[in-house]
C-alpha atoms as a PDB file:
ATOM      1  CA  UNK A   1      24.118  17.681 -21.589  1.00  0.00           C
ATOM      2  CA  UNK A   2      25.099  16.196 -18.256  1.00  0.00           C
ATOM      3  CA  UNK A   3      22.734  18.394 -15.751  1.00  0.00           C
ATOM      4  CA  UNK A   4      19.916  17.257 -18.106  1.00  0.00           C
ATOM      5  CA  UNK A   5      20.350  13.621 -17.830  1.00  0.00           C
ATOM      6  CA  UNK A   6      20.980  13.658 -14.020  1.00  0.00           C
ATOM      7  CA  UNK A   7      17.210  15.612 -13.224  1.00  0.00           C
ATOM      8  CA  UNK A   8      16.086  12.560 -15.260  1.00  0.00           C
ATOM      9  CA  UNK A   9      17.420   9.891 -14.418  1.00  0.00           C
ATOM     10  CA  UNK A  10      16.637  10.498 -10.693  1.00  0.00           C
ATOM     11  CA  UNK A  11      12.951  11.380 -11.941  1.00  0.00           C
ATOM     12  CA  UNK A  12      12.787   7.581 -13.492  1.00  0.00           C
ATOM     13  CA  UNK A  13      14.301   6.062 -10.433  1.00  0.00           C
ATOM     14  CA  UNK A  14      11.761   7.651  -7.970  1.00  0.00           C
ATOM     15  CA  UNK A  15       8.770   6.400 -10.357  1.00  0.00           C
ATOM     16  CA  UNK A  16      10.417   3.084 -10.256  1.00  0.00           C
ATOM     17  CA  UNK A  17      10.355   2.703  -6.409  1.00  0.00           C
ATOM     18  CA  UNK A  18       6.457   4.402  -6.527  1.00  0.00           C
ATOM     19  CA  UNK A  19       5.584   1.354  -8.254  1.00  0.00           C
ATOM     20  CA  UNK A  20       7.295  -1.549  -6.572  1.00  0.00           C
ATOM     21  CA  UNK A  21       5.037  -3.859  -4.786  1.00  0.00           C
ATOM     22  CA  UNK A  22       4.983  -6.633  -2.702  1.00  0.00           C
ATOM     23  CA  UNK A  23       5.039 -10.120  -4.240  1.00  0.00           C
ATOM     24  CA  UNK A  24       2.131 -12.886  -3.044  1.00  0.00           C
ATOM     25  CA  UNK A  25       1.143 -16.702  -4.214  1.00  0.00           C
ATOM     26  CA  UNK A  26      -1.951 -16.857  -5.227  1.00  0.00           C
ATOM     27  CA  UNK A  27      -3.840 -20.443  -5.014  1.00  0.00           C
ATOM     28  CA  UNK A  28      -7.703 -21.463  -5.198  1.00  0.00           C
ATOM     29  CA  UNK A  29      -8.625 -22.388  -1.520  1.00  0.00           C
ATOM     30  CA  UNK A  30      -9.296 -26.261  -0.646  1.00  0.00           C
ATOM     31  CA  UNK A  31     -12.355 -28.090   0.078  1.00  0.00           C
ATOM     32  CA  UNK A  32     -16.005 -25.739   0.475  1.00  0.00           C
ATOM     33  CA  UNK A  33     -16.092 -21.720   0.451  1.00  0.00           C
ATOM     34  CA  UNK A  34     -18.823 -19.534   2.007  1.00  0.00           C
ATOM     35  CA  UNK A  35     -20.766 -17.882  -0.633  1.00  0.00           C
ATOM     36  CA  UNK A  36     -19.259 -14.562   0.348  1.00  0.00           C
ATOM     37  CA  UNK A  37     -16.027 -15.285  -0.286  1.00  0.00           C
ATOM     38  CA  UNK A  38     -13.799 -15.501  -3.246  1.00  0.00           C
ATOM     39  CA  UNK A  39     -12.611 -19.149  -2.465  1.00  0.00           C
ATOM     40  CA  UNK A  40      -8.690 -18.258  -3.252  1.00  0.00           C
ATOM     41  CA  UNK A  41      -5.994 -17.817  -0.777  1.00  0.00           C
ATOM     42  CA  UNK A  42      -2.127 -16.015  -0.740  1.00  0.00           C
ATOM     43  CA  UNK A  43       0.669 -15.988   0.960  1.00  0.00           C
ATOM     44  CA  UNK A  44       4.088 -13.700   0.595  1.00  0.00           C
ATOM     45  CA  UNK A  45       6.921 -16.032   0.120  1.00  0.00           C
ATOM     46  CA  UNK A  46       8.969 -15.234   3.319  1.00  0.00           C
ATOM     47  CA  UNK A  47       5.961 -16.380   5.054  1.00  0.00           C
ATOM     48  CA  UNK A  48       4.685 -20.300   4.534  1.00  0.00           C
ATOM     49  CA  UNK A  49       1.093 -19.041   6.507  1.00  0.00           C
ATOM     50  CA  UNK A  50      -2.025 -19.462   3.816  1.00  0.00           C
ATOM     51  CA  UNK A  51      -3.987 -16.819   4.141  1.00  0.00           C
ATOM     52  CA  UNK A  52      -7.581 -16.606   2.876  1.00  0.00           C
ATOM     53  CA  UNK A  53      -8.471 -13.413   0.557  1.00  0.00           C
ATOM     54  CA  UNK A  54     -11.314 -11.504   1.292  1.00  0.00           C
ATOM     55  CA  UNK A  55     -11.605  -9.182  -1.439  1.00  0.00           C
ATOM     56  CA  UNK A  56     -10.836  -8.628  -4.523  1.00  0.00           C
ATOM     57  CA  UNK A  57      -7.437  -7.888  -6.194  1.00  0.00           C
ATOM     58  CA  UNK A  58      -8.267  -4.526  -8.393  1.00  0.00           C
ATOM     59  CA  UNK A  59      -7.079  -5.258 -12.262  1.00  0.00           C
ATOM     60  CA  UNK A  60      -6.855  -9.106 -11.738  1.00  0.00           C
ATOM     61  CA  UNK A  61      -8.810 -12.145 -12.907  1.00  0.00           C
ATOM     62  CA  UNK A  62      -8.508 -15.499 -11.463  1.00  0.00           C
ATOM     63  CA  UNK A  63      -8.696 -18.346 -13.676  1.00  0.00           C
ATOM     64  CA  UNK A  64      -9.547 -21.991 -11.712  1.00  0.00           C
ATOM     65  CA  UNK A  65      -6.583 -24.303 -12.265  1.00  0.00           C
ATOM     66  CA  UNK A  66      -3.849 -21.953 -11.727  1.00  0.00           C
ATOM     67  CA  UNK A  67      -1.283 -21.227  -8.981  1.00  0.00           C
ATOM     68  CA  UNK A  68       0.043 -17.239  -9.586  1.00  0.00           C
ATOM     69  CA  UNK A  69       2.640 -14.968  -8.390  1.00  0.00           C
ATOM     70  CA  UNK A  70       1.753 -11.561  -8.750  1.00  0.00           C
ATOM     71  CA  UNK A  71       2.854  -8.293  -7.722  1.00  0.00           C
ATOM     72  CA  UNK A  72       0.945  -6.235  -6.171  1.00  0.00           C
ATOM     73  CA  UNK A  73       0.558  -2.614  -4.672  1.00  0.00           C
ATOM     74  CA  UNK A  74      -1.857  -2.053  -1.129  1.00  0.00           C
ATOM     75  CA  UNK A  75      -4.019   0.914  -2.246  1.00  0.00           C
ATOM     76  CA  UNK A  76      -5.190   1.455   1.177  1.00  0.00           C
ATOM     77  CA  UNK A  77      -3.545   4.916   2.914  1.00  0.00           C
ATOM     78  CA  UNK A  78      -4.376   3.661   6.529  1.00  0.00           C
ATOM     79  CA  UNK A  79      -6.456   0.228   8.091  1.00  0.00           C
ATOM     80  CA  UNK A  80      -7.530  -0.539  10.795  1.00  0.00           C
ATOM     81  CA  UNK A  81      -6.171  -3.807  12.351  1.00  0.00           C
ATOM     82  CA  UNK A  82      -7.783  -7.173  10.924  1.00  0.00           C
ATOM     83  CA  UNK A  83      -8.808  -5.635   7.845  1.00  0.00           C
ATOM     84  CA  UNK A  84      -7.897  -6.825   4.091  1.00  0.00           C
ATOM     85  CA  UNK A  85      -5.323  -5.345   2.404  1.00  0.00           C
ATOM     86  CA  UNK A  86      -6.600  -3.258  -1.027  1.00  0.00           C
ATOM     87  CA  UNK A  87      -4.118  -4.431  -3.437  1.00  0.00           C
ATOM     88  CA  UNK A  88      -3.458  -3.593  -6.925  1.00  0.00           C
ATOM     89  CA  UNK A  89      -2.230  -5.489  -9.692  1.00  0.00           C
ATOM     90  CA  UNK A  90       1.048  -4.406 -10.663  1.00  0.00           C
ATOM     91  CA  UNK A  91       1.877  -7.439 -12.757  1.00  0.00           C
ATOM     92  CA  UNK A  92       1.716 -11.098 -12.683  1.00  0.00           C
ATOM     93  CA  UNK A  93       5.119 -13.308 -12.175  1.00  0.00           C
ATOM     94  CA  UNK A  94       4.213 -16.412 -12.513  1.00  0.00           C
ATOM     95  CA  UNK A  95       1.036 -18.558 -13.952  1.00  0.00           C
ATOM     96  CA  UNK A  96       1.425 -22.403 -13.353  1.00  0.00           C
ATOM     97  CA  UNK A  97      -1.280 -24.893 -14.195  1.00  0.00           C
ATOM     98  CA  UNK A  98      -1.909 -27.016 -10.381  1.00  0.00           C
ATOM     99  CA  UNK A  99      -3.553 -30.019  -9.710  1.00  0.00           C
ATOM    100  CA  UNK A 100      -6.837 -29.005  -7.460  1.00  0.00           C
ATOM    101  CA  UNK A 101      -5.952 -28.212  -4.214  1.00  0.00           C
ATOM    102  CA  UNK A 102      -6.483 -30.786  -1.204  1.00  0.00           C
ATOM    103  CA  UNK A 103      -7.380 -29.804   2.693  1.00  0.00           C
ATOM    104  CA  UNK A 104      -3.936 -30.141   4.447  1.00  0.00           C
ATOM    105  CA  UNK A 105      -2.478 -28.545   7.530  1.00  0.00           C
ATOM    106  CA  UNK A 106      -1.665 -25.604   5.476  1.00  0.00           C
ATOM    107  CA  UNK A 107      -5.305 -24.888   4.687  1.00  0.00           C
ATOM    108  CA  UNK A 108      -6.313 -21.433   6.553  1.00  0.00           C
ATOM    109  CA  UNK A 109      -8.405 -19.701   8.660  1.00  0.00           C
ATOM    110  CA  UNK A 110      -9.049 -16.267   8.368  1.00  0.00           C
ATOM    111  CA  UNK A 111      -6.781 -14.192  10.069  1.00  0.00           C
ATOM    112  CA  UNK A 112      -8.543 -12.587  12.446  1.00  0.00           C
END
């Protein structure tokens, strides 16, 4: 019964690690948003840096009023520098109702 078990259990640990993501904060931007954009902003959580998002996170809908902290999986196989990641929604952490958000020295600019 043993050689069964171990094929297995190494099977379920290698689907495990497929599927781990990276973790982001997710916030609604401050102050005015071009039309193009989605007006919401992340950051991963060993970096403070507010970064704005410029496309859509696949499986994911933002509701106004909330701060998140979802994981995530980047769908893209290879980008070119200065372009958005093409994340997936693997599953969301956290939802926490926030006050709107004010213009403060952590507001962004786009990266690039």
């Amino acid at each position: 019964m043993r050689p069964v078990l171990l094929p297995l259990i190494a099977a379920l640990a290698l689907t495990a690690c497929a599927q781990q993501g990276t973790t982001i904060e997710l916030r609604q931007a401050a102050g005015a948003c071009e039309a193009s954009t989605s007006c919401l902003e992340y950051r991963q959580p060993e970096n403070g840096s507010w970064v704005t998002l410029n496309n859509e996170i696949q499986g994911f809908t933002f509701e106004p009023g909330h701060r998140y902290v979802l994981s995530v999986k980047d769908e893209a196989k290879e980008r070119p520098p200065c372009s958005p990641p093409e994340w997936r929604l693997l599953g969301v952490k956290e939802k926490t109702p926030t006050e709107p958000v004010v213009a403060d020295a952590t507001t962004p600019t786009r990266p690039c």
